[in-house]
N, C-alpha and C. Protein backbone atom coordinates (compact mmCIF):
# COMPACT_ATOMS: atom_id res chain seq x y z
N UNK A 1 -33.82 250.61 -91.36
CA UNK A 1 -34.14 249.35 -90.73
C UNK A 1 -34.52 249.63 -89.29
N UNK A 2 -35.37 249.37 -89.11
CA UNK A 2 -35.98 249.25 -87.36
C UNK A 2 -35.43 247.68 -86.57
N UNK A 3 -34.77 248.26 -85.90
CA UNK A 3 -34.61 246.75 -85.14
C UNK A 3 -35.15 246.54 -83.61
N UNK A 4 -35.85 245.50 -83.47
CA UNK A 4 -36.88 245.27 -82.02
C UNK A 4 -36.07 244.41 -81.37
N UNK A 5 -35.39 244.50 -80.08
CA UNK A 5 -35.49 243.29 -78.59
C UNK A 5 -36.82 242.68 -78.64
N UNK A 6 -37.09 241.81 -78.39
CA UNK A 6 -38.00 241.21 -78.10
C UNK A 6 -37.79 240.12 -76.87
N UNK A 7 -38.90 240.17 -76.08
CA UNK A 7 -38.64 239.50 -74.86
C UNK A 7 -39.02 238.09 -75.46
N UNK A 8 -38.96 237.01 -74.31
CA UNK A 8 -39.25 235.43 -74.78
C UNK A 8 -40.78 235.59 -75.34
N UNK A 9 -41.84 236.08 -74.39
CA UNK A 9 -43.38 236.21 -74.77
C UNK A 9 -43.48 236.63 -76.31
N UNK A 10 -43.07 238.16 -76.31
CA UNK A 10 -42.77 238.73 -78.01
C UNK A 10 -42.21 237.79 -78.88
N UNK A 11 -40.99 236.69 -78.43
CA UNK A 11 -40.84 235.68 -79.68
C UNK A 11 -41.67 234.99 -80.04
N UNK A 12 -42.56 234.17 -78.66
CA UNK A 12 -42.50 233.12 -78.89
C UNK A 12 -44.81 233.73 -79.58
N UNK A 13 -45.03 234.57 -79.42
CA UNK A 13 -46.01 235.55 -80.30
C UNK A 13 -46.01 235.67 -81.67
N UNK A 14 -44.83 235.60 -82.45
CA UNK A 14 -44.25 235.69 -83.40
C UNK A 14 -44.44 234.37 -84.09
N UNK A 15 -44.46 233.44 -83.51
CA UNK A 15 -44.56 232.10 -83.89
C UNK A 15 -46.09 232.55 -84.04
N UNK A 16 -47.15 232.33 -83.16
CA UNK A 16 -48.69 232.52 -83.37
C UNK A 16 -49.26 233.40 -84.33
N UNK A 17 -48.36 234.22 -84.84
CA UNK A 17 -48.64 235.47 -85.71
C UNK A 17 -48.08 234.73 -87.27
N UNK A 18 -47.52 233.63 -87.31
CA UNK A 18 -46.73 232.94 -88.51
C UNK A 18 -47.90 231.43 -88.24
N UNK A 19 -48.60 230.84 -87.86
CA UNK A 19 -49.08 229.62 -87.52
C UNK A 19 -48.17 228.93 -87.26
N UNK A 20 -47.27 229.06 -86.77
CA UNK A 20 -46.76 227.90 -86.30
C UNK A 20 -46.44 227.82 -84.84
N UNK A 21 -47.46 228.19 -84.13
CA UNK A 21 -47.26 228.06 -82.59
C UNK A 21 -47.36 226.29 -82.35
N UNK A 22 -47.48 225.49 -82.87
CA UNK A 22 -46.95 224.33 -82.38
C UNK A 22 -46.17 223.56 -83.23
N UNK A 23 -45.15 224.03 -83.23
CA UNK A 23 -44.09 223.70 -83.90
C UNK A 23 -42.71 223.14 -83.46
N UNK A 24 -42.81 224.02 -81.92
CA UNK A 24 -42.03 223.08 -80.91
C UNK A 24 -42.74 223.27 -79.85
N UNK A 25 -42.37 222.62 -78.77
CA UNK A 25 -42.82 222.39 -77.46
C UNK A 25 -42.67 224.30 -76.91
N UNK A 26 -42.98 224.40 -75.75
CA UNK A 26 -43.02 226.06 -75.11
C UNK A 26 -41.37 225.72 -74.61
N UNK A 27 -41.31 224.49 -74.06
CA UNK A 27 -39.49 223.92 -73.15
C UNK A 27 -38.78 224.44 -74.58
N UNK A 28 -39.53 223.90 -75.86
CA UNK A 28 -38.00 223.73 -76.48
C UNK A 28 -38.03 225.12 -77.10
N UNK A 29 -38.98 226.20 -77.35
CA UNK A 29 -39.28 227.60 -77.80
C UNK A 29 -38.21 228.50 -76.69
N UNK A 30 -38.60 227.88 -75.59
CA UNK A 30 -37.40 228.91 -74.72
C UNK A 30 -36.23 228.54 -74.96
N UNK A 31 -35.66 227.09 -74.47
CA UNK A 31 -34.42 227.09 -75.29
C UNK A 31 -34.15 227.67 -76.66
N UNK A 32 -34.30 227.57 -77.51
CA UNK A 32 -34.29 228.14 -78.69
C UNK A 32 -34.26 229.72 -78.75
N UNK A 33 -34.83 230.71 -77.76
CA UNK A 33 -34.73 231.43 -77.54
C UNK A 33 -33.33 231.88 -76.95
N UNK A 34 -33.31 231.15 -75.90
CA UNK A 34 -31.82 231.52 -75.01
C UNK A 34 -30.47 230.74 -76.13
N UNK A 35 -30.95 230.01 -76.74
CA UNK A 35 -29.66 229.98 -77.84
C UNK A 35 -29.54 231.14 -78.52
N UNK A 36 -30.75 231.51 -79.34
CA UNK A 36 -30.53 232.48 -80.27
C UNK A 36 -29.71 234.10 -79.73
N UNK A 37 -30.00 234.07 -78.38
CA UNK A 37 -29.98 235.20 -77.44
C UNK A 37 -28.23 235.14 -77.30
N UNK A 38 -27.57 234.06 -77.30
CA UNK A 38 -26.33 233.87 -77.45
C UNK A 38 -25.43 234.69 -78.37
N UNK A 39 -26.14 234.39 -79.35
CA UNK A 39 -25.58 235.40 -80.47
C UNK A 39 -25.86 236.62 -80.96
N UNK A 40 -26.99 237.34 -80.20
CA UNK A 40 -27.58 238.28 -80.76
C UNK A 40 -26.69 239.64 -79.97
N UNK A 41 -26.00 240.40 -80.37
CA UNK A 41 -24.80 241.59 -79.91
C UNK A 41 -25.46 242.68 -81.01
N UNK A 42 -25.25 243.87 -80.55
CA UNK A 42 -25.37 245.31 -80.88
C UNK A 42 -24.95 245.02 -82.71
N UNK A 43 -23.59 244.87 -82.46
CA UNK A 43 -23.70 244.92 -83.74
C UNK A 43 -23.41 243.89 -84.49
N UNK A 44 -24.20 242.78 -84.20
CA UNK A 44 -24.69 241.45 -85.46
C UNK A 44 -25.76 241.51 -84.62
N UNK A 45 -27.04 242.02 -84.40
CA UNK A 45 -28.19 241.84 -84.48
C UNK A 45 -28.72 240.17 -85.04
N UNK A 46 -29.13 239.49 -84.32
CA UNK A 46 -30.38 238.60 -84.98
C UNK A 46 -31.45 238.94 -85.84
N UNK A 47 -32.04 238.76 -86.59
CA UNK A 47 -33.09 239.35 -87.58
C UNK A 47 -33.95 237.82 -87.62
N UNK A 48 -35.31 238.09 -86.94
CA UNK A 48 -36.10 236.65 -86.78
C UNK A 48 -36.48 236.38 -87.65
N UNK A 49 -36.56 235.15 -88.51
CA UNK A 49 -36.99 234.14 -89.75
C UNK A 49 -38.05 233.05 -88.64
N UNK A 50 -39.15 233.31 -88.70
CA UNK A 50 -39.67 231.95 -87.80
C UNK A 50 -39.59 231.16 -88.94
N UNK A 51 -40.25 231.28 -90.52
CA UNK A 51 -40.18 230.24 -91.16
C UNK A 51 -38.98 229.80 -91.14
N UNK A 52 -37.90 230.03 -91.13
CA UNK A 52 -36.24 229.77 -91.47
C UNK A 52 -36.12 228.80 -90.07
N UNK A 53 -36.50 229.28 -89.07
CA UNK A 53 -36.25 228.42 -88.00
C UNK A 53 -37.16 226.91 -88.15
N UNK A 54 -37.91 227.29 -88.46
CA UNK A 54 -39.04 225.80 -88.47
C UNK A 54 -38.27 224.94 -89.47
N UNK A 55 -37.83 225.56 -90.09
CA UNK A 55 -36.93 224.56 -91.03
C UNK A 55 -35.46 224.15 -90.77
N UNK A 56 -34.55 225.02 -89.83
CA UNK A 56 -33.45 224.81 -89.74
C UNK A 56 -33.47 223.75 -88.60
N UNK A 57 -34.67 223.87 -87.68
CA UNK A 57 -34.19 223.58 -86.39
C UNK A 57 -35.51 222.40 -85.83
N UNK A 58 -35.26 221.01 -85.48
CA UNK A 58 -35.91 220.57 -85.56
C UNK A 58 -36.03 219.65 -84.03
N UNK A 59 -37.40 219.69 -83.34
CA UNK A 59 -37.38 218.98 -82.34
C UNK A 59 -37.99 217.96 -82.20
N UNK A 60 -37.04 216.97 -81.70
CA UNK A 60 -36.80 214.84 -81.38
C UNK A 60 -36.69 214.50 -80.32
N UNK A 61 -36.90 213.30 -79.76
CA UNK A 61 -36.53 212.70 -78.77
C UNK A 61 -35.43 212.41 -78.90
N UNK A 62 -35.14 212.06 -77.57
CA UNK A 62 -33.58 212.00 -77.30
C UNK A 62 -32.65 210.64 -78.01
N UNK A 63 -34.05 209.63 -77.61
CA UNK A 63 -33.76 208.42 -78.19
C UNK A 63 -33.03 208.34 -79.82
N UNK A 64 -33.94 209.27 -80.38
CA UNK A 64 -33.98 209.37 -81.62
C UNK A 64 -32.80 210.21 -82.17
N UNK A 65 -32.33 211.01 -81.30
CA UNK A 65 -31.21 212.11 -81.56
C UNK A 65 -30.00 211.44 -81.94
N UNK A 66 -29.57 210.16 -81.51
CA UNK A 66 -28.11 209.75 -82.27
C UNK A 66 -28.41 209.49 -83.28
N UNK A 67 -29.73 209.07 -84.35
CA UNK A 67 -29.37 208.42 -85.59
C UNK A 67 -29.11 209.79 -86.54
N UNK A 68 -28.90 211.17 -86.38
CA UNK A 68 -28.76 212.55 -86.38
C UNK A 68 -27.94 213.29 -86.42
N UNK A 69 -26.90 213.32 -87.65
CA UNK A 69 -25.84 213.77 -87.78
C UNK A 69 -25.71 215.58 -87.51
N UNK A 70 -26.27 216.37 -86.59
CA UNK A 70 -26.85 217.41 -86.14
C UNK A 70 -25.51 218.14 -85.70
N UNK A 71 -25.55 219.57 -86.84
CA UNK A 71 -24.16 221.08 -86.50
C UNK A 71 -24.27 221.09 -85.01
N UNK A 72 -25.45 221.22 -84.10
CA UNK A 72 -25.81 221.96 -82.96
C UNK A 72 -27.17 220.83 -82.24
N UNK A 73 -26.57 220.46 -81.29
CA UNK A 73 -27.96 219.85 -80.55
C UNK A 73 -27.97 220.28 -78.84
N UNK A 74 -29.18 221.17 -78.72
CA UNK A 74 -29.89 222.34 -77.76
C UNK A 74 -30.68 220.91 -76.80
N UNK A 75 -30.19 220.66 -75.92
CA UNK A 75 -30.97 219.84 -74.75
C UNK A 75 -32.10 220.62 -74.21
N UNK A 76 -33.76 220.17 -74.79
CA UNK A 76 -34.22 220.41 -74.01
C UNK A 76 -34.90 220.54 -73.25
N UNK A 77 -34.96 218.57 -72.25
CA UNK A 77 -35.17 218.02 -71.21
C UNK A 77 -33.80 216.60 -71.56
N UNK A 78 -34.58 215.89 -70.65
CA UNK A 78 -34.11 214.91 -70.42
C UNK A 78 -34.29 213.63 -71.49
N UNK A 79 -35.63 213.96 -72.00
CA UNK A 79 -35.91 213.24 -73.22
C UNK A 79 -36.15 214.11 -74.63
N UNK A 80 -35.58 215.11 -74.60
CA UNK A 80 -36.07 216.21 -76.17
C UNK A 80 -34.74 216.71 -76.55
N UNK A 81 -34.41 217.20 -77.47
CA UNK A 81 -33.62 217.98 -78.02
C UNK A 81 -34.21 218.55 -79.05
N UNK A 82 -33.07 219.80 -79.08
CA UNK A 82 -33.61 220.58 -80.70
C UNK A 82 -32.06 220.50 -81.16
N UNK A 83 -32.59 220.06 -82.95
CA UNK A 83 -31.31 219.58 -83.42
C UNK A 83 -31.11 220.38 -84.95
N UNK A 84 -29.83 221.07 -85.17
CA UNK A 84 -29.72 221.72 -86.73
C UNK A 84 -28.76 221.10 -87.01
């Protein structure tokens, strides 16, 4: 198994290389990034699924975010969230 760091640019590349570079906002791609970055340690590695993400993880307005019974909701602005 080869495993890559990848910086935010290299992730968020990864998306454009899968079509789905607009799938979230670039605000909510970095958040999403610095979440994922949370968990990613030597040894539990992250292993990137963009399709898995486009599906797990979904970005709303804020307004819209309480009717949203959501594991995890990633603020990210004042009016967006990303919600799983």
């Amino acid at each position: 198994m080869i495993i890559m760091q990848l910086s935010y640019n290299e992730f968020a590349h990864q998306f454009e290389l899968h079509g789905r570079q607009h799938q979230f906002s670039s605000l909510a791609l970095e958040r999403l990034y610095e979440h994922l970055m949370e968990f990613n340690t030597p040894e539990h590695p992250y292993v990137l699924d963009v399709v898995g993400l486009c599906c797990e993880f979904t970005e709303i307005d804020a307004k819209d975010a309480e009717e949203y019974h959501a594991e995890t909701r990633i603020r990210v602005d004042d009016d967006t969230y990303l919600l799983i």
